[in-house]
PDB file of N, CA and C in Angstrom:
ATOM      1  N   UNK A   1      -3.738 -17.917   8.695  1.00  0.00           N
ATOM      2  CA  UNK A   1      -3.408 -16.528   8.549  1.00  0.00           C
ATOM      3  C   UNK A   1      -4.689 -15.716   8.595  1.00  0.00           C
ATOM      4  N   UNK A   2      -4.667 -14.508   9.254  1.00  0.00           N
ATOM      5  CA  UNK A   2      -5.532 -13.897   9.587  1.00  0.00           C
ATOM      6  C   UNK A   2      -5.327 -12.731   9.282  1.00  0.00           C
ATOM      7  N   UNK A   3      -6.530 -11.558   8.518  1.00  0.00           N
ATOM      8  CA  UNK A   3      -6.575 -10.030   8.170  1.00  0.00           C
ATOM      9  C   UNK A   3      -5.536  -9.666   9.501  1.00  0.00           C
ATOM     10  N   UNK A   4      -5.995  -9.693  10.725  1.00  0.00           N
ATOM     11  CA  UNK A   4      -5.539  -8.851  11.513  1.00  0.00           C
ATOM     12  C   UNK A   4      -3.716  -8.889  11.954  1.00  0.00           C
ATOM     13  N   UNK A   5      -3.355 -10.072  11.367  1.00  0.00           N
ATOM     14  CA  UNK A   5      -1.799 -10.451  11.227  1.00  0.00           C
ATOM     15  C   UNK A   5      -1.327  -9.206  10.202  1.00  0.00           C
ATOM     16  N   UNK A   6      -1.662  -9.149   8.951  1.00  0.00           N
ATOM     17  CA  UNK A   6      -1.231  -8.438   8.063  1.00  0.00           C
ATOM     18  C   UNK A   6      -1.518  -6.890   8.603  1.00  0.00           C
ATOM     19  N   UNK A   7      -2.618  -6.464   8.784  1.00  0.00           N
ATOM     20  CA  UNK A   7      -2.929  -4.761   9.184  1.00  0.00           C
ATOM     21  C   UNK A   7      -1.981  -4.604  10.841  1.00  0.00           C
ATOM     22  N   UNK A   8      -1.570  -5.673  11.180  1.00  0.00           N
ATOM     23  CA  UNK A   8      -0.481  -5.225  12.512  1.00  0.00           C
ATOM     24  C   UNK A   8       0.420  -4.679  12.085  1.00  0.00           C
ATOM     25  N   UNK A   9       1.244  -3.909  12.458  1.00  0.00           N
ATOM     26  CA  UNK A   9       2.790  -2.928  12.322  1.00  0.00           C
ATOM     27  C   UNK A   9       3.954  -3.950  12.768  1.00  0.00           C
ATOM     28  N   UNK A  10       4.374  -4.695  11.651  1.00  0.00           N
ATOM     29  CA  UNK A  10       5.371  -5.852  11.739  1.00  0.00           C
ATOM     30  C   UNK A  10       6.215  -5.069  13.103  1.00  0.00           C
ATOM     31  N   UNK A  11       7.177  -5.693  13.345  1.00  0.00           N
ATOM     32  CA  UNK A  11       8.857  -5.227  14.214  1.00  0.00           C
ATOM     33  C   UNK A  11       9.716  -4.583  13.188  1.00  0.00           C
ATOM     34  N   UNK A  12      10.981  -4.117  13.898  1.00  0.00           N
ATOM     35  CA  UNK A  12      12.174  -4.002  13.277  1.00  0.00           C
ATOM     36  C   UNK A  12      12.829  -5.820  13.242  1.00  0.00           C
ATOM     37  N   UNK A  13      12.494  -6.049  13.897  1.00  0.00           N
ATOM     38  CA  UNK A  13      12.979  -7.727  13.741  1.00  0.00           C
ATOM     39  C   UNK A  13      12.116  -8.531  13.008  1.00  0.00           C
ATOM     40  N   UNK A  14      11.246  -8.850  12.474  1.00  0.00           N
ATOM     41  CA  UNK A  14      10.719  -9.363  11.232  1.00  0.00           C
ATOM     42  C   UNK A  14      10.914  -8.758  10.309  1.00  0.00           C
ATOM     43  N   UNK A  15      10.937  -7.211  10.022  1.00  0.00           N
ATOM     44  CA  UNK A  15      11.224  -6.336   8.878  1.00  0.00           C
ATOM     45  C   UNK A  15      12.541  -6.780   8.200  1.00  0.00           C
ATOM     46  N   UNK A  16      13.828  -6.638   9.323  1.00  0.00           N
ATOM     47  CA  UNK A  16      15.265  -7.298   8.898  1.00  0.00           C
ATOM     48  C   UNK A  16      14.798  -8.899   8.369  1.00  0.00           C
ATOM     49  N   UNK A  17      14.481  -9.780   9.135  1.00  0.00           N
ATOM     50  CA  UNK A  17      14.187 -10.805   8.280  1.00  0.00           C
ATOM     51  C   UNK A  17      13.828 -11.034   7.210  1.00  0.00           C
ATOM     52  N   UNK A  18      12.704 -10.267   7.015  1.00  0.00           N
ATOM     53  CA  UNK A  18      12.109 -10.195   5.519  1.00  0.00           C
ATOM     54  C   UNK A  18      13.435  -9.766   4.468  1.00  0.00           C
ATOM     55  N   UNK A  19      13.819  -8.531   4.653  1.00  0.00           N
ATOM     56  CA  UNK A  19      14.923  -8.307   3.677  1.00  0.00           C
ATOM     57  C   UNK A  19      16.001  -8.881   3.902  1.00  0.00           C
ATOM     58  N   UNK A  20      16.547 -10.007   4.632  1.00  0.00           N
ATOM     59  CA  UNK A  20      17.286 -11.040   4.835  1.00  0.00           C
ATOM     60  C   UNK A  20      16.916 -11.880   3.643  1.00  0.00           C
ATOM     61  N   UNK A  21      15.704 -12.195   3.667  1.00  0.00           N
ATOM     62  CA  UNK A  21      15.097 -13.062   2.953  1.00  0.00           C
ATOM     63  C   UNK A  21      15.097 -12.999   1.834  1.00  0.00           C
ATOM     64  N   UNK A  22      14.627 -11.186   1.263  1.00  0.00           N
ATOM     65  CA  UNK A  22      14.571 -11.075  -0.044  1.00  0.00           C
ATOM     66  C   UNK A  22      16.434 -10.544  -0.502  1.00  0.00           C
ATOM     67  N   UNK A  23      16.983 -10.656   0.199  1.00  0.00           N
ATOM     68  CA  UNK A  23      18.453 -10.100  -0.375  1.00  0.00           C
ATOM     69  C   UNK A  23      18.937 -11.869  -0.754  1.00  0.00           C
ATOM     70  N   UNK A  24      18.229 -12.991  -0.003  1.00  0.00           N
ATOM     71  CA  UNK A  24      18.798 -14.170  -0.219  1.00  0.00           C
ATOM     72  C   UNK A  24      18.387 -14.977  -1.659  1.00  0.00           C
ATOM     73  N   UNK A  25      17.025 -14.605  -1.423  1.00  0.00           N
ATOM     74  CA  UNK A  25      15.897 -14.950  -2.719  1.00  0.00           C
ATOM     75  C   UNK A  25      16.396 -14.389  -3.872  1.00  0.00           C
ATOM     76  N   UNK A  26      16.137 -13.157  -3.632  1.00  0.00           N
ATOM     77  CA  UNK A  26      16.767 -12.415  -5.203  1.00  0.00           C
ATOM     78  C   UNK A  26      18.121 -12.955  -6.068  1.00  0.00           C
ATOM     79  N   UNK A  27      18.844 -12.249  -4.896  1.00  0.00           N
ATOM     80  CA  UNK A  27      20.334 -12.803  -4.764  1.00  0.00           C
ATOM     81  C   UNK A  27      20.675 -14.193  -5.668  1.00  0.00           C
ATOM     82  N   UNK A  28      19.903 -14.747  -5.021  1.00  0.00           N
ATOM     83  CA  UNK A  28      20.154 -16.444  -5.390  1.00  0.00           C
ATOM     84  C   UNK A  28      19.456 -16.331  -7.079  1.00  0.00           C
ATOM     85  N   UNK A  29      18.549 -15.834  -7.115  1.00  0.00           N
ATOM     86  CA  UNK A  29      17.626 -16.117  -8.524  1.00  0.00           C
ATOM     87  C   UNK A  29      18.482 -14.863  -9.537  1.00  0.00           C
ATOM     88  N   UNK A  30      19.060 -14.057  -8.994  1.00  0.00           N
ATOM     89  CA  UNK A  30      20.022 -13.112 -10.080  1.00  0.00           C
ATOM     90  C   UNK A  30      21.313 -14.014 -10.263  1.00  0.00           C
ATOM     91  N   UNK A  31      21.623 -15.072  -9.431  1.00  0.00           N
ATOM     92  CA  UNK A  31      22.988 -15.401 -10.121  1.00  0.00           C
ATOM     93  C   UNK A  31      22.720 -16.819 -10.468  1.00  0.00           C
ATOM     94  N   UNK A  32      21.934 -17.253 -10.117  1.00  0.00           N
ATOM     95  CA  UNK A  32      21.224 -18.567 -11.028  1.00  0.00           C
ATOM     96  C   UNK A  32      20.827 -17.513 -12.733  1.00  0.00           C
ATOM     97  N   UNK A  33      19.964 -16.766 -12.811  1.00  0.00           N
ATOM     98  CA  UNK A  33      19.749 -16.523 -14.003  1.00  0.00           C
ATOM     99  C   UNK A  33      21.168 -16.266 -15.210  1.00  0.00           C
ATOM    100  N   UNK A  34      22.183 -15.640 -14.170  1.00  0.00           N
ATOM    101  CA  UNK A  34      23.396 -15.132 -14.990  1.00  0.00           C
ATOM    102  C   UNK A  34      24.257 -16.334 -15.019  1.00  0.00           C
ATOM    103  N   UNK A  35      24.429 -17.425 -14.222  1.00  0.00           N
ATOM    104  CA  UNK A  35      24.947 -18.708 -14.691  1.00  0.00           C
ATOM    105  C   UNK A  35      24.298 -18.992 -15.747  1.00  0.00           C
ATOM    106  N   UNK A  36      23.217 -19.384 -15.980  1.00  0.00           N
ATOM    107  CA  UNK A  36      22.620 -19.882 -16.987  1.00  0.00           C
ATOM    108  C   UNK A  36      22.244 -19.676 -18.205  1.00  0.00           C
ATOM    109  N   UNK A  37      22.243 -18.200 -18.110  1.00  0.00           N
ATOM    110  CA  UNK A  37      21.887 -17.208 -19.556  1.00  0.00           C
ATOM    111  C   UNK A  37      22.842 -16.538 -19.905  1.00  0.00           C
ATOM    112  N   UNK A  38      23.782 -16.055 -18.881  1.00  0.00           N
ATOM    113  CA  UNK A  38      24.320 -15.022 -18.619  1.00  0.00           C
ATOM    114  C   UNK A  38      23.328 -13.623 -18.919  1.00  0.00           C
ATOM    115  N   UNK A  39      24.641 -12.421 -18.755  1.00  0.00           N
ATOM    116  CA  UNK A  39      23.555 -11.211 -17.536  1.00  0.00           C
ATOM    117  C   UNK A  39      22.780 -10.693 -18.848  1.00  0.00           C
ATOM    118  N   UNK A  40      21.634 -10.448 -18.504  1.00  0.00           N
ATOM    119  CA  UNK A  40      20.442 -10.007 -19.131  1.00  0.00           C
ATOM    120  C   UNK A  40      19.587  -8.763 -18.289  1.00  0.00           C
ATOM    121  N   UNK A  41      18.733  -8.528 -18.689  1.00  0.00           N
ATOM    122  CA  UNK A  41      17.758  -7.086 -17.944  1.00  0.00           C
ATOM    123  C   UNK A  41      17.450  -7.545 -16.494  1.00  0.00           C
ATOM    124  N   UNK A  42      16.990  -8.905 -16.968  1.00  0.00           N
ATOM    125  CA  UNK A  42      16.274  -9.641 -15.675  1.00  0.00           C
ATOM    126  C   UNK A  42      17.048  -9.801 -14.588  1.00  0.00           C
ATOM    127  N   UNK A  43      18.151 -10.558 -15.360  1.00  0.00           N
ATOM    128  CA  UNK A  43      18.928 -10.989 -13.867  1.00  0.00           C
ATOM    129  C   UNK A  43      19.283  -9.242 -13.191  1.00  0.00           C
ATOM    130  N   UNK A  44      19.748  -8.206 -13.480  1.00  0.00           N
ATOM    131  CA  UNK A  44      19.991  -7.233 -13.158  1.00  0.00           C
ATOM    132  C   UNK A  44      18.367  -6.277 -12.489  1.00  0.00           C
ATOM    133  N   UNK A  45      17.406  -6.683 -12.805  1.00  0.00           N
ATOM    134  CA  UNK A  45      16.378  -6.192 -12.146  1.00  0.00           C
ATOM    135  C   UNK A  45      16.699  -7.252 -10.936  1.00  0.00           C
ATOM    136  N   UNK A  46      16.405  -8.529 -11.056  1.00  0.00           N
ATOM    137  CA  UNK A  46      16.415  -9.088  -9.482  1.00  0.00           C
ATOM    138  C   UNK A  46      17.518  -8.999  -9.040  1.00  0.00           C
ATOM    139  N   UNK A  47      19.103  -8.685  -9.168  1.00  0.00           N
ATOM    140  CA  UNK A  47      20.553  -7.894  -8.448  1.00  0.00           C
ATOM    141  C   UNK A  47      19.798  -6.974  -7.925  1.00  0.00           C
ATOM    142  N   UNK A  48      19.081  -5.590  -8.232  1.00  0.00           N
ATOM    143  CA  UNK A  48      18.520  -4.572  -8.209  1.00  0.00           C
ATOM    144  C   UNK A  48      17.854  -4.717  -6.757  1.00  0.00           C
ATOM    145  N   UNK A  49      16.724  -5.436  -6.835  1.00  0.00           N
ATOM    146  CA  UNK A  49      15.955  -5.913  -5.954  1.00  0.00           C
ATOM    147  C   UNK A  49      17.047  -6.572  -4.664  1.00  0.00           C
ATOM    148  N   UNK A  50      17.607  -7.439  -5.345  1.00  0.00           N
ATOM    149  CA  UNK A  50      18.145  -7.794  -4.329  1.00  0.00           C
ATOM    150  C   UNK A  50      18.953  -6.921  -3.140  1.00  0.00           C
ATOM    151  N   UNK A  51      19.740  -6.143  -4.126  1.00  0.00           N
ATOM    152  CA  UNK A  51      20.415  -5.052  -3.113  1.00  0.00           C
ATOM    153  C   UNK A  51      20.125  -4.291  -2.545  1.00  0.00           C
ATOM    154  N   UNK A  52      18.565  -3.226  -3.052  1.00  0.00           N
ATOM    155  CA  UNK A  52      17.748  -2.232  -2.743  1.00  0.00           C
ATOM    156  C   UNK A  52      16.998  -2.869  -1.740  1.00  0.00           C
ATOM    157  N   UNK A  53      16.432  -3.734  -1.916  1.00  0.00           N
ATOM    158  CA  UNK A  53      15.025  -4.355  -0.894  1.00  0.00           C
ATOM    159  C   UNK A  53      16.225  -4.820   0.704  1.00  0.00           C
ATOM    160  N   UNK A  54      16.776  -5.382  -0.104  1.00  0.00           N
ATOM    161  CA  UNK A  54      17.610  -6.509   0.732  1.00  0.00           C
ATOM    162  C   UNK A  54      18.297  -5.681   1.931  1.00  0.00           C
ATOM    163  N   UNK A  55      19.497  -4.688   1.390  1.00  0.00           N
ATOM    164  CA  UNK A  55      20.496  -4.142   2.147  1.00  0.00           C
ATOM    165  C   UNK A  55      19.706  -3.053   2.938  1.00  0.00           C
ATOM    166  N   UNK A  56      18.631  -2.198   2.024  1.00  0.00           N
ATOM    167  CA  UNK A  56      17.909  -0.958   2.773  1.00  0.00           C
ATOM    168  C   UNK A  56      17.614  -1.535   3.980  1.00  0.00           C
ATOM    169  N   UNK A  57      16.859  -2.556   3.946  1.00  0.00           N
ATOM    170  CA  UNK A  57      15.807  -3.703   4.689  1.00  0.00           C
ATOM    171  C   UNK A  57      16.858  -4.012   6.051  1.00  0.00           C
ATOM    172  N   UNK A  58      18.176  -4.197   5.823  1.00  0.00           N
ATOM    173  CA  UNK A  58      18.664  -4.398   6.855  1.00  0.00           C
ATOM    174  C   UNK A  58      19.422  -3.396   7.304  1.00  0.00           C
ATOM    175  N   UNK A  59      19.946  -2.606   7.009  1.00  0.00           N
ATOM    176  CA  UNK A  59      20.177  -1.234   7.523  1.00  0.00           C
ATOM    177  C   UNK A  59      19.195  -0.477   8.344  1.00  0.00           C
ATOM    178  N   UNK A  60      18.211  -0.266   7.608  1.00  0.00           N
ATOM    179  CA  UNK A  60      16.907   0.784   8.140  1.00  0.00           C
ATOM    180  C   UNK A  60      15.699   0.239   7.893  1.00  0.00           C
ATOM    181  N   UNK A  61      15.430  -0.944   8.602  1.00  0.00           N
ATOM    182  CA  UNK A  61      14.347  -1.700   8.435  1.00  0.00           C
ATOM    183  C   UNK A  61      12.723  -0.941   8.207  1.00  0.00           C
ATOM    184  N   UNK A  62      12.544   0.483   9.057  1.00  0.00           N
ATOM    185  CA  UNK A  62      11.325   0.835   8.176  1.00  0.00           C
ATOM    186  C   UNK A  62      11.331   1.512   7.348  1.00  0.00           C
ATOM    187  N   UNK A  63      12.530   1.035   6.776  1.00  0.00           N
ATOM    188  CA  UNK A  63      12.246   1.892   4.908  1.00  0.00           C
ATOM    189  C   UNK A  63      11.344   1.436   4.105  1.00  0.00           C
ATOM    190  N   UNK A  64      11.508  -0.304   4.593  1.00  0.00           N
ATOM    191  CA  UNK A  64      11.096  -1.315   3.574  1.00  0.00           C
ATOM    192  C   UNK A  64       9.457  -1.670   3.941  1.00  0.00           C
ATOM    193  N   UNK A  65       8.823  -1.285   4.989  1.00  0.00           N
ATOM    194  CA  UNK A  65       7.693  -1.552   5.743  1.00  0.00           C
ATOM    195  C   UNK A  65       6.491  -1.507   4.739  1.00  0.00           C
ATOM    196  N   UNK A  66       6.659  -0.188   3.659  1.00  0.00           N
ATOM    197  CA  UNK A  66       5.797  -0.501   2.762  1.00  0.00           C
ATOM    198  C   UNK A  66       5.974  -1.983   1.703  1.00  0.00           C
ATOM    199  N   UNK A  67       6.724  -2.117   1.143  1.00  0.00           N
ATOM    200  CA  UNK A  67       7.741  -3.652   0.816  1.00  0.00           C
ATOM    201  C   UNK A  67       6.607  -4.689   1.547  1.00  0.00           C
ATOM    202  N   UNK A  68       6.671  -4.366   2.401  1.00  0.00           N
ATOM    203  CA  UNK A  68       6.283  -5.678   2.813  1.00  0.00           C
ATOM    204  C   UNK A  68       4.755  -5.839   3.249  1.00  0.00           C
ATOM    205  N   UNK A  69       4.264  -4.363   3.522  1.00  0.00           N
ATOM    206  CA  UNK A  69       2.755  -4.775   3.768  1.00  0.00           C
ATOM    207  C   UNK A  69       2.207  -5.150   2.398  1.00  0.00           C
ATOM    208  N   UNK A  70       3.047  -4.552   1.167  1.00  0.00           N
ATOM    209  CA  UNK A  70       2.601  -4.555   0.380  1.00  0.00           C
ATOM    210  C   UNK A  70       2.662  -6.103  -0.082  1.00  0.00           C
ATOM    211  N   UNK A  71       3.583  -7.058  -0.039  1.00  0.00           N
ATOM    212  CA  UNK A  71       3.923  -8.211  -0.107  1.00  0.00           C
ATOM    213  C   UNK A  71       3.211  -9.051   0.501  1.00  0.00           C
ATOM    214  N   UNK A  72       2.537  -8.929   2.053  1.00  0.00           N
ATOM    215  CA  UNK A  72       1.464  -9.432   2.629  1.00  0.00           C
ATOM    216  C   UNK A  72       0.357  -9.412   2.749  1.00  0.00           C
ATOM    217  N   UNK A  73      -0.343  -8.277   1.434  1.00  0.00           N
ATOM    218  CA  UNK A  73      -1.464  -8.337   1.290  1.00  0.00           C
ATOM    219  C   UNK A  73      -1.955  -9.138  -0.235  1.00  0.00           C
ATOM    220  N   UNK A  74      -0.340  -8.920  -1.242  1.00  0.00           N
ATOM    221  CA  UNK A  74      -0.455  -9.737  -2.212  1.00  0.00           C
ATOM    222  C   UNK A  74      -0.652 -10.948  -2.271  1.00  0.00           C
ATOM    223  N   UNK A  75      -0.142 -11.866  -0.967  1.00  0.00           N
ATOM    224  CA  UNK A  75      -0.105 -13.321  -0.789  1.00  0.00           C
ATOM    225  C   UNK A  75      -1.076 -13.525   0.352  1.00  0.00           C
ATOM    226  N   UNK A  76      -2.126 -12.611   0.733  1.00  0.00           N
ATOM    227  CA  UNK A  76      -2.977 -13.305   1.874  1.00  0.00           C
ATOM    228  C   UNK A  76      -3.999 -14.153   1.296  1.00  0.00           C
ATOM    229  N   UNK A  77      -4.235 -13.797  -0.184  1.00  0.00           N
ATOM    230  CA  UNK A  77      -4.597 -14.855  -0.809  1.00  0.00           C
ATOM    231  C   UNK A  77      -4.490 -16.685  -0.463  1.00  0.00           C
ATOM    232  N   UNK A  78      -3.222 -16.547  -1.009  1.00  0.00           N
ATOM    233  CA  UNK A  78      -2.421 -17.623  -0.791  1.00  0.00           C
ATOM    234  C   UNK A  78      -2.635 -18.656   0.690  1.00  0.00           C
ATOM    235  N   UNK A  79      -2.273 -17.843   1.426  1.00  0.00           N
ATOM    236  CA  UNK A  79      -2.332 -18.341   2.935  1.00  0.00           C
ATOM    237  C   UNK A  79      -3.588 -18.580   3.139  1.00  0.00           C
ATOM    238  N   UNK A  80      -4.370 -17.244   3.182  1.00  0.00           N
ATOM    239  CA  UNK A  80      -5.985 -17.868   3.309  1.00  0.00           C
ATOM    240  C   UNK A  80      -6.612 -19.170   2.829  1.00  0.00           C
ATOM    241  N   UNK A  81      -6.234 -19.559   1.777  1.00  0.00           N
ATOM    242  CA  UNK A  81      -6.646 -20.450   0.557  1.00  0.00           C
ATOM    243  C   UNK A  81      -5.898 -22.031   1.343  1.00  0.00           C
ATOM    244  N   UNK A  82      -4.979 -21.995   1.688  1.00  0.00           N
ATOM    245  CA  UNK A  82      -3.937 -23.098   2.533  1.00  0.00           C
ATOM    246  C   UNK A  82      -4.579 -23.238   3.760  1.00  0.00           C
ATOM    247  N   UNK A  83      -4.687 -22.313   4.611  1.00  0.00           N
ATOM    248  CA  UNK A  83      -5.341 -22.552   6.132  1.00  0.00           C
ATOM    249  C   UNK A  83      -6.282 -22.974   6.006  1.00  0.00           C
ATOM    250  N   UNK A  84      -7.410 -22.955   4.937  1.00  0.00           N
ATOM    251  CA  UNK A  84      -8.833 -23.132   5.109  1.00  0.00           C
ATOM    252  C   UNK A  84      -9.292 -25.078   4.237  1.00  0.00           C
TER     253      UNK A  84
END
């Protein structure tokens, strides 16, 4: 992974993916938490997330564009640290 991956202007077609992704992620981790605890703040912040990030994301994919640069500069860490 490379700086210049992240400072590029994703697509409308990776953008939908991403909030594909996070409507699946969330999604999944809000009703795992409410099986298990039942519903609490949390699980309803990640419902929250899930629906806001998720549904905006695929409706009107550059709503979410900040979402996600912001998301790919948090984890270039990560990647950097793996590639090298």
């Amino acid at each position: 992974m490379q700086w210049s991956e992240i400072t590029a202007p994703p697509t409308e077609k990776l953008l939908r993916q991403f909030a594909g992704l996070c409507l699946a992620v969330f999604g999944a981790a809000a009703n795992w938490r409410v099986w298990h605890t039942g519903f609490d703040v949390w699980a309803g912040l990640l419902g929250a997330a899930a629906l806001g990030i998720g549904l905006t994301g695929i409706i009107r994919p550059s709503s979410i564009r900040v979402v996600y640069t912001g998301w790919m500069i948090a984890v270039f860490p990560i990647g950097w640290t793996v590639s090298r």
